[in-house]
Protein backbone atom coordinates (compact mmCIF):
# COMPACT_ATOMS: atom_id res chain seq x y z
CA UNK A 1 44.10 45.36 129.74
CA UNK A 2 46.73 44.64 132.49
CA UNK A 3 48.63 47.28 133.92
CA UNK A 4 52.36 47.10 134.90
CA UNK A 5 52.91 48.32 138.58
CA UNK A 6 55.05 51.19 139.35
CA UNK A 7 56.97 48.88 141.74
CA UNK A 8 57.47 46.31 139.05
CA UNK A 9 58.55 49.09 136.93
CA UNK A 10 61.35 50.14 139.74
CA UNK A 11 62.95 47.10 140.26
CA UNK A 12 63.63 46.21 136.31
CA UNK A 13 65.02 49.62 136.19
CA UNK A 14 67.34 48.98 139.04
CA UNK A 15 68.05 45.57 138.09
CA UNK A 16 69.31 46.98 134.75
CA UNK A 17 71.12 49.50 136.33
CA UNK A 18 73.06 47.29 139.03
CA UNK A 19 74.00 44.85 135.92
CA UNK A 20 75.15 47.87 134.18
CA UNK A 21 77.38 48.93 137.33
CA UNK A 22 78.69 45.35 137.78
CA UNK A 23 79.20 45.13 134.03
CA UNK A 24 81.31 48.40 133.91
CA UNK A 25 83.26 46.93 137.25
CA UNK A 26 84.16 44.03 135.70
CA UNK A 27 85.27 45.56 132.59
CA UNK A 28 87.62 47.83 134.37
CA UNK A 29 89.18 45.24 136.63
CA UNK A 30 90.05 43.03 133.12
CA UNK A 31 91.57 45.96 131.97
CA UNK A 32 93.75 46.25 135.66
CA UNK A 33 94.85 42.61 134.61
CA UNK A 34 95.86 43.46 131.30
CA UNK A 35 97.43 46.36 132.45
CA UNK A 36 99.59 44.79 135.27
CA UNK A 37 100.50 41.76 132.76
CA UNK A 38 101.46 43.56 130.18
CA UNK A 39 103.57 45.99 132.30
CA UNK A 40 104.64 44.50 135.40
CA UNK A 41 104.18 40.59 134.95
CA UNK A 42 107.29 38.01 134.83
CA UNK A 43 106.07 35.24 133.01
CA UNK A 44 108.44 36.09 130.30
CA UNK A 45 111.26 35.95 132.87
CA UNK A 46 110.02 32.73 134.22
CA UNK A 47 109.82 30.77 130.89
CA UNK A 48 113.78 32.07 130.07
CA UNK A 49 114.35 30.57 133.59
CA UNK A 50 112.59 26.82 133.21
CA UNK A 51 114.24 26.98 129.58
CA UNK A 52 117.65 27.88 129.93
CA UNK A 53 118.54 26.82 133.37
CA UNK A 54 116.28 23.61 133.53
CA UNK A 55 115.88 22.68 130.02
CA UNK A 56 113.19 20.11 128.57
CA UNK A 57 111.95 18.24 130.97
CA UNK A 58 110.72 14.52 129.96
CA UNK A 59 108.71 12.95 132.77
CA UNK A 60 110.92 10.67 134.58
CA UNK A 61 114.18 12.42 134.53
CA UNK A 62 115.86 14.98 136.91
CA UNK A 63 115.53 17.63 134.69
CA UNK A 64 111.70 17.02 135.62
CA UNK A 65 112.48 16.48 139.52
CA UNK A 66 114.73 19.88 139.32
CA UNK A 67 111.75 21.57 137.50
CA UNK A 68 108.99 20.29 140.08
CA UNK A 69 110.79 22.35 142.84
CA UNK A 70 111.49 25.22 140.63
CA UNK A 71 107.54 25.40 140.52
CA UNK A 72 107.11 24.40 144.11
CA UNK A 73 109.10 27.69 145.05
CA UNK A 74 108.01 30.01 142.58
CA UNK A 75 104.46 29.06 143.74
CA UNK A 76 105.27 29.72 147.27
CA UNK A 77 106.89 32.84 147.06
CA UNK A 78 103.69 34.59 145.41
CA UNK A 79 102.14 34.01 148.43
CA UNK A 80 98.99 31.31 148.11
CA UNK A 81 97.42 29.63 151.18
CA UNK A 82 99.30 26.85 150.57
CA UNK A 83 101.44 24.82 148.09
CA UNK A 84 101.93 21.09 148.52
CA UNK A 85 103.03 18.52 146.00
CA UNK A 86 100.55 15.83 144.73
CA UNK A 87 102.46 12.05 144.27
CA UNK A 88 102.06 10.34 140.75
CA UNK A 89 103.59 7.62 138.88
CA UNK A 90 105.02 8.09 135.73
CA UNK A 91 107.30 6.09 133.43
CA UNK A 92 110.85 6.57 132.74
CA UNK A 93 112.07 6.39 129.45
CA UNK A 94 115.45 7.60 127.75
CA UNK A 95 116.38 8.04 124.19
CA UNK A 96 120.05 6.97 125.13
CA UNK A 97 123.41 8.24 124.13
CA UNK A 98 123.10 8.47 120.43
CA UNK A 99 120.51 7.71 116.99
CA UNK A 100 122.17 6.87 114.49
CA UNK A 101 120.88 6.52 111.11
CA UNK A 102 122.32 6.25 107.11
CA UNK A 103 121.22 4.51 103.66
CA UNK A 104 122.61 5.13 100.91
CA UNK A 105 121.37 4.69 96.99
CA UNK A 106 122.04 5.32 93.29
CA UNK A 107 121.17 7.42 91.16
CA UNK A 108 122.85 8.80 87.61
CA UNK A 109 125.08 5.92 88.19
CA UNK A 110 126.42 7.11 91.76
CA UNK A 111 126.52 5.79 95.00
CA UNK A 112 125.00 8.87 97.12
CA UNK A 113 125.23 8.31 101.23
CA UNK A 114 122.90 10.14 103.26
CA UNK A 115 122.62 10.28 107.17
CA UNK A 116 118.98 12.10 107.58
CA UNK A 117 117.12 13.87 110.44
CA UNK A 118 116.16 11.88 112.80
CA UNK A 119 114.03 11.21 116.25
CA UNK A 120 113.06 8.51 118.09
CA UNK A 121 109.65 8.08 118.67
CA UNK A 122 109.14 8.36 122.71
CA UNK A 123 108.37 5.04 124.22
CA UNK A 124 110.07 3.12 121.36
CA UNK A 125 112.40 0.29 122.31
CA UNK A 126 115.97 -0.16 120.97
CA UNK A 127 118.30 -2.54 119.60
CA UNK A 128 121.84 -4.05 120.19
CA UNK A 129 122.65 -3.88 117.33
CA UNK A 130 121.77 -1.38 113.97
CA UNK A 131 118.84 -2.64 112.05
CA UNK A 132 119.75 -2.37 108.16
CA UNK A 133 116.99 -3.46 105.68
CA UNK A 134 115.00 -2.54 102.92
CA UNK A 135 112.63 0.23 102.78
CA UNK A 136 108.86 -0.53 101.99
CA UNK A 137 107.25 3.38 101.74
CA UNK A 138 103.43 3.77 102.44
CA UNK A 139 100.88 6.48 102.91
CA UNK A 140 98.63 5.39 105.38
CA UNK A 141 97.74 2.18 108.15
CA UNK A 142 95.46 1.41 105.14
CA UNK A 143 97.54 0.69 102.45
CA UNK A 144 99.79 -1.22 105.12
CA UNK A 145 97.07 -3.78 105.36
CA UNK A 146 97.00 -4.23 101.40
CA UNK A 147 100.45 -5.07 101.35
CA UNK A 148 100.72 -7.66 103.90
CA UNK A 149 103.45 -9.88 105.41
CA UNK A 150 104.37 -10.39 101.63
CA UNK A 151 104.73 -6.88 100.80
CA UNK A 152 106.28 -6.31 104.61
CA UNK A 153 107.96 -8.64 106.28
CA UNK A 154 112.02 -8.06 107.30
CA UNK A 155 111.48 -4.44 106.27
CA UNK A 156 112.04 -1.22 107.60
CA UNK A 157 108.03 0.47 107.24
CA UNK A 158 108.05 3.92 106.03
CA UNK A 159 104.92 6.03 106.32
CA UNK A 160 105.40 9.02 104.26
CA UNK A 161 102.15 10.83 104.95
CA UNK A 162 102.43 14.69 105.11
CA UNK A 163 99.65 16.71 107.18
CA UNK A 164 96.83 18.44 105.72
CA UNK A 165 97.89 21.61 104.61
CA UNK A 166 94.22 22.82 103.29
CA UNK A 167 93.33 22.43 107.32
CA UNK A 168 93.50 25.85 108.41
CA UNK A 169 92.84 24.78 112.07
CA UNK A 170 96.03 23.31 112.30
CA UNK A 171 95.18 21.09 115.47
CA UNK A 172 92.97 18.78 113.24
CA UNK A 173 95.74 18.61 110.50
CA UNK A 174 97.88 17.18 113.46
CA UNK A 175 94.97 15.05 114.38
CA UNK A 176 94.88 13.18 111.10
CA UNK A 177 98.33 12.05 111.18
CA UNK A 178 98.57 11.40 114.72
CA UNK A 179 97.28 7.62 114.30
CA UNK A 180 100.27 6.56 111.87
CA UNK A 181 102.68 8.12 115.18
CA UNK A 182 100.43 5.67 117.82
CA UNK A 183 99.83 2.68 116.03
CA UNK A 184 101.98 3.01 113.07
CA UNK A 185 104.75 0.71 114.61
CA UNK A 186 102.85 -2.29 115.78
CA UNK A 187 101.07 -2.40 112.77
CA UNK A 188 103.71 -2.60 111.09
CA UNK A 189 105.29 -5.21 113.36
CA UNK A 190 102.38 -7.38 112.82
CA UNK A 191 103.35 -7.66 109.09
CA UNK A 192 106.70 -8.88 110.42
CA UNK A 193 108.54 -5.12 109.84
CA UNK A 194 112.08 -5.45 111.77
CA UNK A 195 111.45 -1.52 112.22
CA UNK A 196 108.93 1.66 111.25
CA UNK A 197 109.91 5.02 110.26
CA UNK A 198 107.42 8.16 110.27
CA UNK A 199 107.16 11.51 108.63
CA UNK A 200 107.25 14.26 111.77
CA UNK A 201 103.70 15.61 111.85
CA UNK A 202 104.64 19.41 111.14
CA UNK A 203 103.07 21.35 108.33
CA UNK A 204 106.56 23.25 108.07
CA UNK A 205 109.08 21.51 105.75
CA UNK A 206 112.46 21.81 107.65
CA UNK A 207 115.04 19.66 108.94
CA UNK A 208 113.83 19.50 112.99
CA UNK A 209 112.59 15.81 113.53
CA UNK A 210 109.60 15.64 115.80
CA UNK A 211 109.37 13.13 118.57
CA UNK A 212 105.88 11.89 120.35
CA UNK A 213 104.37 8.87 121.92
CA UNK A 214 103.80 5.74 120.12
CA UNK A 215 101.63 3.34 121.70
CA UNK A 216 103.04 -0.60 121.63
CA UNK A 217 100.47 -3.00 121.26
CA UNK A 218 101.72 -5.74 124.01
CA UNK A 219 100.46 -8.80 121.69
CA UNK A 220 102.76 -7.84 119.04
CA UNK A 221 106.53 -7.84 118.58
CA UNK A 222 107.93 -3.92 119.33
CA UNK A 223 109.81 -2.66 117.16
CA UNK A 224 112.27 0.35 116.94
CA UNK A 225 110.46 3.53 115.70
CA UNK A 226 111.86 7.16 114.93
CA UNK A 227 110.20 9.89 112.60
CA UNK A 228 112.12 11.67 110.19
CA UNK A 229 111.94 15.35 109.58
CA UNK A 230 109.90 16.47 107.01
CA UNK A 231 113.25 17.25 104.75
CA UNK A 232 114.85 14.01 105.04
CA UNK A 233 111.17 12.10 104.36
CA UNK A 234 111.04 13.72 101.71
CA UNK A 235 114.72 13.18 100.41
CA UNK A 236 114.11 9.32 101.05
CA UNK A 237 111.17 9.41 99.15
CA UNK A 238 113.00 10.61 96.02
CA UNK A 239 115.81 7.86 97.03
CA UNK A 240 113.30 5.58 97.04
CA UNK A 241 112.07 6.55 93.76
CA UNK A 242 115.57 6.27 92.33
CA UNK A 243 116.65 3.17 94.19
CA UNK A 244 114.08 0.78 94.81
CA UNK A 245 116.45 -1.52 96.94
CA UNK A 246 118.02 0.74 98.91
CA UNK A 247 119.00 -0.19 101.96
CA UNK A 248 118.52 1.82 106.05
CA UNK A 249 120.19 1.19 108.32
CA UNK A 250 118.67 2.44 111.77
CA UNK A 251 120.71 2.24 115.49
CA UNK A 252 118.75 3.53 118.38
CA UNK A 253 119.73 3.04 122.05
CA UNK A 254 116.02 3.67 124.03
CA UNK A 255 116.01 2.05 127.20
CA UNK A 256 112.81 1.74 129.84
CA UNK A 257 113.47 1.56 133.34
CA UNK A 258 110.46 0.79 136.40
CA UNK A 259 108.28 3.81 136.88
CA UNK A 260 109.05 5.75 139.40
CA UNK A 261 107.15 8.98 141.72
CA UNK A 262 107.15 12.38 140.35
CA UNK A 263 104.79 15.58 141.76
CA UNK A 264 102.13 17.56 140.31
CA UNK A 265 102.66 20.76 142.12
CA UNK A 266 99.59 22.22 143.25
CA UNK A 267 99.30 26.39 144.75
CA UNK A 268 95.97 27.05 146.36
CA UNK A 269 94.40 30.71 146.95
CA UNK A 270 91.23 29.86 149.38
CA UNK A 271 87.65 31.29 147.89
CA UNK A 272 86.36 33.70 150.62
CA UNK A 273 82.65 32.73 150.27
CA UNK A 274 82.34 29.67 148.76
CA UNK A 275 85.65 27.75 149.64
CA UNK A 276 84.27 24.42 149.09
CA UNK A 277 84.05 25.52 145.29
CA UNK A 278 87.01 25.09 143.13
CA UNK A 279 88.56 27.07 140.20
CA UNK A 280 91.55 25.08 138.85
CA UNK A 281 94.30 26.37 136.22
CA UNK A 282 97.27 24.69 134.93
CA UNK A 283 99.73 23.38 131.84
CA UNK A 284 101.99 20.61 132.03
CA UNK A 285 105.10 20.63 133.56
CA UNK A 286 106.58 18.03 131.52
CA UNK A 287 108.35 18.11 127.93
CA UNK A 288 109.58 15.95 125.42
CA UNK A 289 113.33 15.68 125.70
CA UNK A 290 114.15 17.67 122.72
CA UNK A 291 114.48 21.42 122.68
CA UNK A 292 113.64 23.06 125.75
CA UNK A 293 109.78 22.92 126.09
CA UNK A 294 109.09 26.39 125.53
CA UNK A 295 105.88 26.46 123.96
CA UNK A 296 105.08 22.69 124.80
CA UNK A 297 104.07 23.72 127.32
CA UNK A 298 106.50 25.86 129.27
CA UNK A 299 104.12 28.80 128.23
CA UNK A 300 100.78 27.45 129.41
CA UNK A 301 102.86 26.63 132.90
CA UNK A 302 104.72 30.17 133.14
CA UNK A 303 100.82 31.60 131.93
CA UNK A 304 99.00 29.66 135.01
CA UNK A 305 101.67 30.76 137.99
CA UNK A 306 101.38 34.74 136.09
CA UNK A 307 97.42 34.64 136.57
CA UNK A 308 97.91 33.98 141.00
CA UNK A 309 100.62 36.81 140.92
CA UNK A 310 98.78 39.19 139.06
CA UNK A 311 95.43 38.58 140.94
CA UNK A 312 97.21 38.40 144.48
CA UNK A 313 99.03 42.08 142.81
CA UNK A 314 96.35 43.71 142.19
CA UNK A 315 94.82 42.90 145.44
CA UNK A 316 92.20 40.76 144.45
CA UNK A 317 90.60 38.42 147.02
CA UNK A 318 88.30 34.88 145.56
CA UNK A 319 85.17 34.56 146.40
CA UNK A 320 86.23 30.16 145.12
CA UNK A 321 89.14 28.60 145.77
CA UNK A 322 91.31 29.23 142.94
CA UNK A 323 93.98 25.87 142.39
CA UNK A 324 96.92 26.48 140.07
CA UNK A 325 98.32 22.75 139.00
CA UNK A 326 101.76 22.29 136.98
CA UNK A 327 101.13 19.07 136.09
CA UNK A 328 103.63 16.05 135.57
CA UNK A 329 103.75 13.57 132.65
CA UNK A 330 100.82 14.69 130.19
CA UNK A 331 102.88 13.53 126.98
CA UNK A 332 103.43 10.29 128.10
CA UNK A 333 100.14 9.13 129.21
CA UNK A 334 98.42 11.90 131.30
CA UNK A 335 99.36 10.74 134.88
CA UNK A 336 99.09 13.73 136.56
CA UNK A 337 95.93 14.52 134.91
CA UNK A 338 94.59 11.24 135.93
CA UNK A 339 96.04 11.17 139.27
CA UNK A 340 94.56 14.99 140.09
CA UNK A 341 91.31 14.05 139.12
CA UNK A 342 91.25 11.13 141.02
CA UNK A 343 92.20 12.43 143.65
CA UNK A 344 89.94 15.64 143.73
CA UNK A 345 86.86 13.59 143.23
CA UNK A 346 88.16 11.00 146.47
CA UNK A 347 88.35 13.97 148.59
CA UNK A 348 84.53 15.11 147.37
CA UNK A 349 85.71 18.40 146.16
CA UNK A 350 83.41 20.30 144.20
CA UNK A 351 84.95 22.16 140.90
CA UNK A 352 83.10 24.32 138.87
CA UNK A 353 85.56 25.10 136.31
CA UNK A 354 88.83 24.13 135.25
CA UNK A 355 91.56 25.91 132.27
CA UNK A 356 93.88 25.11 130.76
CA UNK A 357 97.08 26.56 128.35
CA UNK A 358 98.62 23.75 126.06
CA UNK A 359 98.67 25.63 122.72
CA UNK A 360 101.76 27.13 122.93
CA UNK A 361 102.71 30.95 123.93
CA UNK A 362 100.87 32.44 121.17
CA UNK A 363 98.29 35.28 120.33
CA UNK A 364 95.32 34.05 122.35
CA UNK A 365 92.35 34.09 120.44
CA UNK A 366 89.92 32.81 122.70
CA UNK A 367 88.81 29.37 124.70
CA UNK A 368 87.37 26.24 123.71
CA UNK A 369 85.09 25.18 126.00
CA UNK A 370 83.34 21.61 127.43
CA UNK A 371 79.87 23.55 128.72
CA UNK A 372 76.75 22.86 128.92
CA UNK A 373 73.70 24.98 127.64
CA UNK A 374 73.09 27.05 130.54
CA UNK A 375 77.16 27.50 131.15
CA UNK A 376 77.68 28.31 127.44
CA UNK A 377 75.03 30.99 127.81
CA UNK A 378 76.83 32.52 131.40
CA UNK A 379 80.02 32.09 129.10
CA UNK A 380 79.13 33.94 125.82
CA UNK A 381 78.02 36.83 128.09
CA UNK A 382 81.05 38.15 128.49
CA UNK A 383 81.91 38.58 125.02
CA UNK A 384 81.68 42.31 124.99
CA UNK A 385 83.93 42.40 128.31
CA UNK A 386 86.62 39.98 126.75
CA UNK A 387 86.15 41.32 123.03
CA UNK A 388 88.22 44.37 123.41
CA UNK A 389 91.27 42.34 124.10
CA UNK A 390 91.25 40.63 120.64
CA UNK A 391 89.53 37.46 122.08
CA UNK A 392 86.86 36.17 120.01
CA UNK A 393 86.32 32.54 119.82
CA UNK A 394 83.54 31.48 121.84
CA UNK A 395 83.81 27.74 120.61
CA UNK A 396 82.40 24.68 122.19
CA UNK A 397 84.42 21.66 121.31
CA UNK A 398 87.31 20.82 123.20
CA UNK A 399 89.16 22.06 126.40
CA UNK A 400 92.58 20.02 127.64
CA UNK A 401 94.30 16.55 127.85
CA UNK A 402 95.13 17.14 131.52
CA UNK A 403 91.98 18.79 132.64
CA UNK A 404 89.87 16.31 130.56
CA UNK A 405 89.58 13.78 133.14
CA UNK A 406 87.75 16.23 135.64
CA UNK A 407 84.72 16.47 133.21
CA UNK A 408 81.39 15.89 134.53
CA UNK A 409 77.81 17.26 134.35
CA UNK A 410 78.89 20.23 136.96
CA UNK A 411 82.37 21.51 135.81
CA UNK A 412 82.54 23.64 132.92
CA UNK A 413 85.98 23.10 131.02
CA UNK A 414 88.05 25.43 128.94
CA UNK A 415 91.62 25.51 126.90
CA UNK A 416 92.71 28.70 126.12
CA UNK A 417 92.82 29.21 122.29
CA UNK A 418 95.69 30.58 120.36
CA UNK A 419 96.80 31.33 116.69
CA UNK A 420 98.25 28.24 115.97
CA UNK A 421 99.32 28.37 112.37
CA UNK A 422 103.33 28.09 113.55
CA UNK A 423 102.35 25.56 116.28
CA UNK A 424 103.62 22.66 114.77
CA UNK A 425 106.86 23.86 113.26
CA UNK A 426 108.10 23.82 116.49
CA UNK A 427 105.98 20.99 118.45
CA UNK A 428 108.13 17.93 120.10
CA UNK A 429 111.16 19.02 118.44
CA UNK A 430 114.44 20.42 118.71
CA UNK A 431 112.79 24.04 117.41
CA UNK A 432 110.72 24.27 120.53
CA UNK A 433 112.72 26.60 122.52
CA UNK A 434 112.73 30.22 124.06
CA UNK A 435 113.98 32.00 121.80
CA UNK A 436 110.73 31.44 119.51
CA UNK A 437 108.47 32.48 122.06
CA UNK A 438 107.01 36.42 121.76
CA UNK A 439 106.96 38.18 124.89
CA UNK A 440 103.94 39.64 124.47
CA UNK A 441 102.06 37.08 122.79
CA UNK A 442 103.14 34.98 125.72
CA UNK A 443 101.66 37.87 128.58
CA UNK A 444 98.53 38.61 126.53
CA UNK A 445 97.45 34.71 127.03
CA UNK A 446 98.45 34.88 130.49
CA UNK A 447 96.26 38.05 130.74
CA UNK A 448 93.38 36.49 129.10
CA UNK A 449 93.29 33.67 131.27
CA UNK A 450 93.26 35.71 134.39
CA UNK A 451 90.28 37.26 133.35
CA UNK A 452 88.46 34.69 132.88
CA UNK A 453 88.98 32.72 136.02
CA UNK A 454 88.11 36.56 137.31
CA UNK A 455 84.68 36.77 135.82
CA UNK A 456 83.82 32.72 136.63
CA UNK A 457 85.06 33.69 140.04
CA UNK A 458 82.69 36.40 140.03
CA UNK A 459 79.33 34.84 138.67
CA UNK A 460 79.87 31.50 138.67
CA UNK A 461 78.59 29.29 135.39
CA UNK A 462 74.96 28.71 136.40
């Protein structure tokens, strides 16, 4: 029978005793970082500023250019190695002055007018003059394709289909009505459709209209394209029901100018013992140009600069090089999320992680991740650390659209997860603004993220 040395014997015993110790040191110096966030942090402050005295922020526009060096000097004055801004080309697009929009039908043997809630679509083109035409209502890019030029052409396309409301993860209820919004209006163009229409994709049933990008398909004809809030869809539904022939008549005054340079900003802490390994954190800096881009995605930038203050607050020195990255134009294409990658992989830098907060400011629940076996493992280890704080998903699946690009087989990717059952009601719309953001939901993800980058900066993922 073997024996089992004394001196084997030892050294388990003070193996599990030093992971005990640095067990119990990391759990106390997550509960410093919740402490100092939830006390003494000013992301809250920081969102009311980019809100109220910058506004939304549409890639392109000054308000973006004004918010770039708002981020620039709040960076800097925290006190990171350095802060520099990163060129990137993005497109320029404006809504114009005015979108106008009326039909009007009978019913009960009365003319009823009607001038509905209304968006238009970002990236859609205008039109000198209104558009007025019939209506032709359908449910899906299917049942476009059934009807045909004969069913379509010289009408105005309506896609009436509502999101999913037996999706409890509300993210893939957006996700199935997210093609009609992309290719919706050049499908409809190839039938010959003078213009397309969209239900918002928002499980909530209001009057907001919710904007996003549709994607033109250059072969085809482009057409002008707005989504209706969920309300009015559903009032010209009922219209339609009533009037058959009714007719729209749709005025919008988008105009596209050249692209043109905008920054990600980009803070940098240097790592202490492994410098040449990089932690990066960041949001998008960017909003549509409705509302005031509080949750989309004011919070996940207000949440990255919160994590260097509180870190550099509570004394904390990086044993990586921590990167904190506002970056520029991710609902219009992902430039900066491109253009960072890009560039971080030209300069053979070596991430081993990147985060990211695009959910909106609310109760963090957890992150997705994009890990592999042996970083999933590192990852799930610090359940009973992270646990106590109310996180609990542990999920592999997805991570971020602007930290996407920096995948590979060595960089572990994560997206911090949130309760997200009120996301939508305020996504890309005029809703989307401070005053629906909770304070504390808002400084809890903030917290959460901080201690993660803590314990990867800590133990690494292999």
């Amino acid at each position: 029978m073997k024996t089992i040395g004394f001196g084997w014997i030892l050294w388990m015993v003070m193996q599990s005793q030093w992971a005990f110790a640095q067990s119990e040191g990391d759990s106390a110096f997550v509960a410093a970082i919740y402490s100092h966030t939830l006390t003494a942090g000013h992301c809250y402050e920081d969102l009311h500023h980019l809100c109220k005295n910058i506004g939304h922020r549409l890639a392109g526009s000054e308000a973006a250019d004004k918010a770039i060096l708002w981020g620039q000097h709040t960076l800097q004055a925290i006190g990171p190695d350095r802060v520099f801004l990163m060129p990137v080309e993005v497109p320029h697009w404006t809504r114009g002055p005015r979108e106008e929009a009326r039909y009007i039908y009978r019913a009960e043997g009365m003319e009823h007018e009607v001038f509905p809630s209304l968006v238009a679509l970002g990236g859609s083109v205008g039109s000198d003059l209104p558009i007025e035409a019939e209506v032709v209502e359908v449910k899906s890019l299917e049942e476009l394709a059934v009807l045909g030029r004969a069913g379509i052409e010289g009408k105005i396309v309506f896609f009436n289909k509502s999101l999913d409301p037996m999706l409890i993860n509300t993210g893939a209820a957006y996700g199935g009505g997210y093609p009609i919004r992309g290719k919706g209006p050049s499908e409809a163009a190839r039938y010959g459709a003078v213009a397309c229409l969209i239900r918002s994709l928002t499980l909530s049933g209001d009057d907001y209209a919710h904007t996003g990008a549709t994607q033109y398909n250059d072969s085809l004809a482009k057409i002008p394209a707005a989504a209706l809030s969920a309300k009015a869809a559903s009032a010209l539904s009922e219209a339609l029901k009533s009037d058959a022939k009714l007719r729209f008549n749709l005025h919008l005054h988008c105009q596209a100018y050249p692209r043109k340079t905008q920054y990600n900003v980009v803070a940098e802490w240097r790592g202490t013992r492994y410098p040449d390994e990089y932690i990066t954190i960041g949001g998008h800096l960017d909003s549509w140009d409705v509302g005031e881009g509080a949750h989309d995605d004011g919070a996940g930038i207000v949440q990255s600069i919160e994590v260097l203050r509180t870190l550099k607050n509570l004394g904390y020195r990086p044993l990586r090089t921590i990167r904190i990255v506002l970056f520029i134009n991710e609902e219009f294409g992902n430039d900066g999320g491109e253009t960072y990658a890009s560039v971080c992989k030209a300069a053979g830098l070596t991430h081993i992680a990147a985060l990211e907060s695009d959910g909106g400011g609310f109760t963090p629940r957890g992150f997705s991740c994009e890990l592999s076996d042996v970083q999933y493992e590192r990852f799930i280890g610090w359940r009973p650390i992270l646990e106590p704080y109310g996180l609990h998903v542990f999920r592999r699946g997805g991570s971020g659209v602007d930290i996407r690009p920096l995948r590979d087989d060595r960089v572990g990717l994560f997206g911090l997860s949130v309760d997200t059952q009120r996301y939508f009601d305020y996504h890309h719309s005029n809703n989307d603004v401070f005053e629906q953001v909770n304070k504390r939901e808002l400084e809890l993800g903030a917290a959460s993220i901080a201690a993660l980058v803590y314990l990867i900066d800590q133990h690494g993922l292999q």
